[in-house]
Protein backbone atom coordinates (compact mmCIF):
# COMPACT_ATOMS: atom_id res chain seq x y z
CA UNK A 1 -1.90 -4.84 14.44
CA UNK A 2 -2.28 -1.47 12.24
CA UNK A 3 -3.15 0.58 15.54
CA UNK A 4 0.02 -1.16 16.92
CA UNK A 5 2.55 -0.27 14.30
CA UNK A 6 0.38 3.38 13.98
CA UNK A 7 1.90 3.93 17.78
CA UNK A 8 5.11 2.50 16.92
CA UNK A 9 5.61 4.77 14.53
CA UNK A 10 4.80 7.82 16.15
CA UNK A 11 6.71 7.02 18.77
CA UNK A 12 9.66 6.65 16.54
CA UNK A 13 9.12 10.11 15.19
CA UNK A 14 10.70 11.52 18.22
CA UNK A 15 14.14 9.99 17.45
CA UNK A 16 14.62 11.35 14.09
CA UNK A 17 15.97 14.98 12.74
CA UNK A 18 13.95 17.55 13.20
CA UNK A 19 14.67 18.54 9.31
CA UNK A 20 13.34 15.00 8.48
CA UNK A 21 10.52 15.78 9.98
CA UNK A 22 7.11 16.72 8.25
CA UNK A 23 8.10 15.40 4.48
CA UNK A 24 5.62 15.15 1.88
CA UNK A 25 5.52 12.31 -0.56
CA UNK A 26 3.89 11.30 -3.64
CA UNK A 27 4.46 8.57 -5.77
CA UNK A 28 2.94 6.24 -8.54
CA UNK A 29 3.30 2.23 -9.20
CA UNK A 30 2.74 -0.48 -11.52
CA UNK A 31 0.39 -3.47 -9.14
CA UNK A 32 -0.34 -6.79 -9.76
CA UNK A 33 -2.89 -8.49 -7.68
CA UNK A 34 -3.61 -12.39 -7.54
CA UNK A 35 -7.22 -13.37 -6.10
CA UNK A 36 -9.81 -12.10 -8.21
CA UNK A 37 -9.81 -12.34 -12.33
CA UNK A 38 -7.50 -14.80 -12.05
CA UNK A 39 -4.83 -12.27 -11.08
CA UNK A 40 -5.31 -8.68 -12.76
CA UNK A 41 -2.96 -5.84 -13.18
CA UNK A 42 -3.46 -2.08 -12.25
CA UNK A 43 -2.10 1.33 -11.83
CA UNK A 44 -2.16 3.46 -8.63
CA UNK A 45 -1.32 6.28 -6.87
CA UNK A 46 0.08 7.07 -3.15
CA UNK A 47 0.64 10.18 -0.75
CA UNK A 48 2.33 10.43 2.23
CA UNK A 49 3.82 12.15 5.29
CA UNK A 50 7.39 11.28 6.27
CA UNK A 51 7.99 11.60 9.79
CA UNK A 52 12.01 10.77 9.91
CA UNK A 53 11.81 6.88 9.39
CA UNK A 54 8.36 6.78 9.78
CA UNK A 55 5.76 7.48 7.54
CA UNK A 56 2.14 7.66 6.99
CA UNK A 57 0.65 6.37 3.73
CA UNK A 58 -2.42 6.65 1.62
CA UNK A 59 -1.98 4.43 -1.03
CA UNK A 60 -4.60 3.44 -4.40
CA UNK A 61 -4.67 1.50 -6.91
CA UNK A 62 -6.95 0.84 -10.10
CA UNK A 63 -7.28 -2.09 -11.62
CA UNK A 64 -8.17 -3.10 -15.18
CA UNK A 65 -10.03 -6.70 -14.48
CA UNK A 66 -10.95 -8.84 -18.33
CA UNK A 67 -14.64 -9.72 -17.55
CA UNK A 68 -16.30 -12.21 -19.30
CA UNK A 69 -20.02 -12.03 -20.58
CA UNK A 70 -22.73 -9.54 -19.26
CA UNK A 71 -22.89 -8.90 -15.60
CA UNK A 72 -25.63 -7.19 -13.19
CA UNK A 73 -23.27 -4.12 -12.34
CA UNK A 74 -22.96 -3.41 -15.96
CA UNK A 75 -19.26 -4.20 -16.03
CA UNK A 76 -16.28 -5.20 -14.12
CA UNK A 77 -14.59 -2.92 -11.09
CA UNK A 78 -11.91 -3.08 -9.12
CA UNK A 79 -10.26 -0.96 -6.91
CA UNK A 80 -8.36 -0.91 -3.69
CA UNK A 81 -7.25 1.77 -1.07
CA UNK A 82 -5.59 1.69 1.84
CA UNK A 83 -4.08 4.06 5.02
CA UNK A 84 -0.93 2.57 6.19
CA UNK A 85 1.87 3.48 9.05
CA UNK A 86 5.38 2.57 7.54
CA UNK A 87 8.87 2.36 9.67
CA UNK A 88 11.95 2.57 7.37
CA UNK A 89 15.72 1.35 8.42
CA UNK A 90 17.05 4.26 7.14
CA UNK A 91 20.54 3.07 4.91
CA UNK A 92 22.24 5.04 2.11
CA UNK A 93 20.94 4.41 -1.08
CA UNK A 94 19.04 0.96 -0.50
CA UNK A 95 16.13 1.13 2.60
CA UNK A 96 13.96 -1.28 3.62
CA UNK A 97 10.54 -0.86 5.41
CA UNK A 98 7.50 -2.57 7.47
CA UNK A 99 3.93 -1.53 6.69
CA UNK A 100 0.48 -2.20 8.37
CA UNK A 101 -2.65 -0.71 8.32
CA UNK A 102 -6.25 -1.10 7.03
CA UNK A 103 -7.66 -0.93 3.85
CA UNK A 104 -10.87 -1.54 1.88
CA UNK A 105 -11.33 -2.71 -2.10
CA UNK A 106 -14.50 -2.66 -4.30
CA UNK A 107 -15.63 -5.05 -6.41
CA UNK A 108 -18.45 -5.55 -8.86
CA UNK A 109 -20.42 -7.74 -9.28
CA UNK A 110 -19.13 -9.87 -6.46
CA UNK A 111 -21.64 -9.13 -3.05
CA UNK A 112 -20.53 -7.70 -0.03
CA UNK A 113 -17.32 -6.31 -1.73
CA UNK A 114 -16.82 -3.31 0.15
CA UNK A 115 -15.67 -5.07 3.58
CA UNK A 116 -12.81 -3.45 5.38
CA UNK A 117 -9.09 -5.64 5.19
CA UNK A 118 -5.99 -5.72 7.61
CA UNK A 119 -2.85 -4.99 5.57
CA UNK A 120 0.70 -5.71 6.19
CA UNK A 121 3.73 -5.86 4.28
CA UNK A 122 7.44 -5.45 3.59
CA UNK A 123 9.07 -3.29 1.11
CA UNK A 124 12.96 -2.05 -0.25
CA UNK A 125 13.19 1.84 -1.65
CA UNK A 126 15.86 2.33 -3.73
CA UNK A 127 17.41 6.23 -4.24
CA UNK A 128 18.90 9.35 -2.97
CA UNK A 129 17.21 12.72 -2.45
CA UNK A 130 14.91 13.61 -4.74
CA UNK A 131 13.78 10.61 -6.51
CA UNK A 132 13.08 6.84 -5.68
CA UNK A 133 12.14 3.57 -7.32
CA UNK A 134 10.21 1.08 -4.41
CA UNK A 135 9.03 -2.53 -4.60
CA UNK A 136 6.27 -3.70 -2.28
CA UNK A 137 4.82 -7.21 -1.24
CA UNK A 138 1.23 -6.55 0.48
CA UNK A 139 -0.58 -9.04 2.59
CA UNK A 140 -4.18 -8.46 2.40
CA UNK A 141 -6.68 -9.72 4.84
CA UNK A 142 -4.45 -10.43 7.55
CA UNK A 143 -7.12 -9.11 10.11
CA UNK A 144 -9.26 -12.44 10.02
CA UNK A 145 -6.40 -14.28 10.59
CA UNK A 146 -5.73 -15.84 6.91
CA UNK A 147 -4.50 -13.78 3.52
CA UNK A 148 -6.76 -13.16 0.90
CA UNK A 149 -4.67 -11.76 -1.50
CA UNK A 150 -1.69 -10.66 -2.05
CA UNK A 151 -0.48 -7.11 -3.91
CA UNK A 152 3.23 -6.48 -5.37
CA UNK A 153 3.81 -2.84 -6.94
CA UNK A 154 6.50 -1.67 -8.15
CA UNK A 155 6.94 2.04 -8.95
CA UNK A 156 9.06 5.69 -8.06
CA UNK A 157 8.77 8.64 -6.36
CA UNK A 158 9.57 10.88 -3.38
């Protein structure tokens, strides 16, 4: 599905402005993730290339897990990236948008925690020009077929 939506999305490219063309982004968010700590909340980070109303995204986030008791990998860690293609309906002021991609998070102590995820997900960006404020519902694990978690953020930038 991400390789699908990648090609969708550079295929769109070729419809939009050539000023809209070749946009950096950057941005920061609030996240809140449900499966592991009994839900845990984190910061991250994203950059991006804008390619009229598509986009590709590089998006992190750090989270700050409460662990219980001593554990083998001296400590609690979790952390998530992801690379993402993005398709926005490009609206004044409000604009929604599709992402998929893949993305990997790490985990300690749990085993095998570095295993690779489909992603997919909606979001609505909110702004004009400069500076925007985004919410975003993730899907992750999509690739085996089920979710195993799911990510909202909430956050602003370009």
């Amino acid at each position: 599905m991400g390789l699908w939506a990648l090609a969708a999305a550079v295929s769109w490219t070729a419809l939009a402005p050539a000023a809209a063309v070749g946009q950096l982004t950057f941005g920061v968010h609030g996240s809140r993730a449900n499966d592991l700590f009994g839900g845990v909340d984190g910061v991250g980070a994203r950059a991006g290339l804008r390619l009229g109303p598509a986009s590709v995204l590089a998006v992190g986030d750090w989270y700050f897990p409460e662990c219980l008791g001593p554990s083998p990998a001296g400590g609690c860690e979790y952390r998530s990236g992801s690379v993402m293609a993005a398709l926005t309906l490009p609206t004044p002021g409000l604009s929604p948008y599709v992402m998929a991609g893949v993305g990997r998070r790490w985990t300690a102590p749990q085993v095998g925690s570095t295993e690779p995820w489909g992603v997919a997900g909606v979001g609505l960006r909110a702004g004009l020009a400069g500076l925007a404020v985004f919410a975003e519902l993730q899907a992750e694990g999509v690739r085996s077929g089920e979710v195993r978690r799911w990510v909202f953020r909430l956050g602003f930038g370009s």
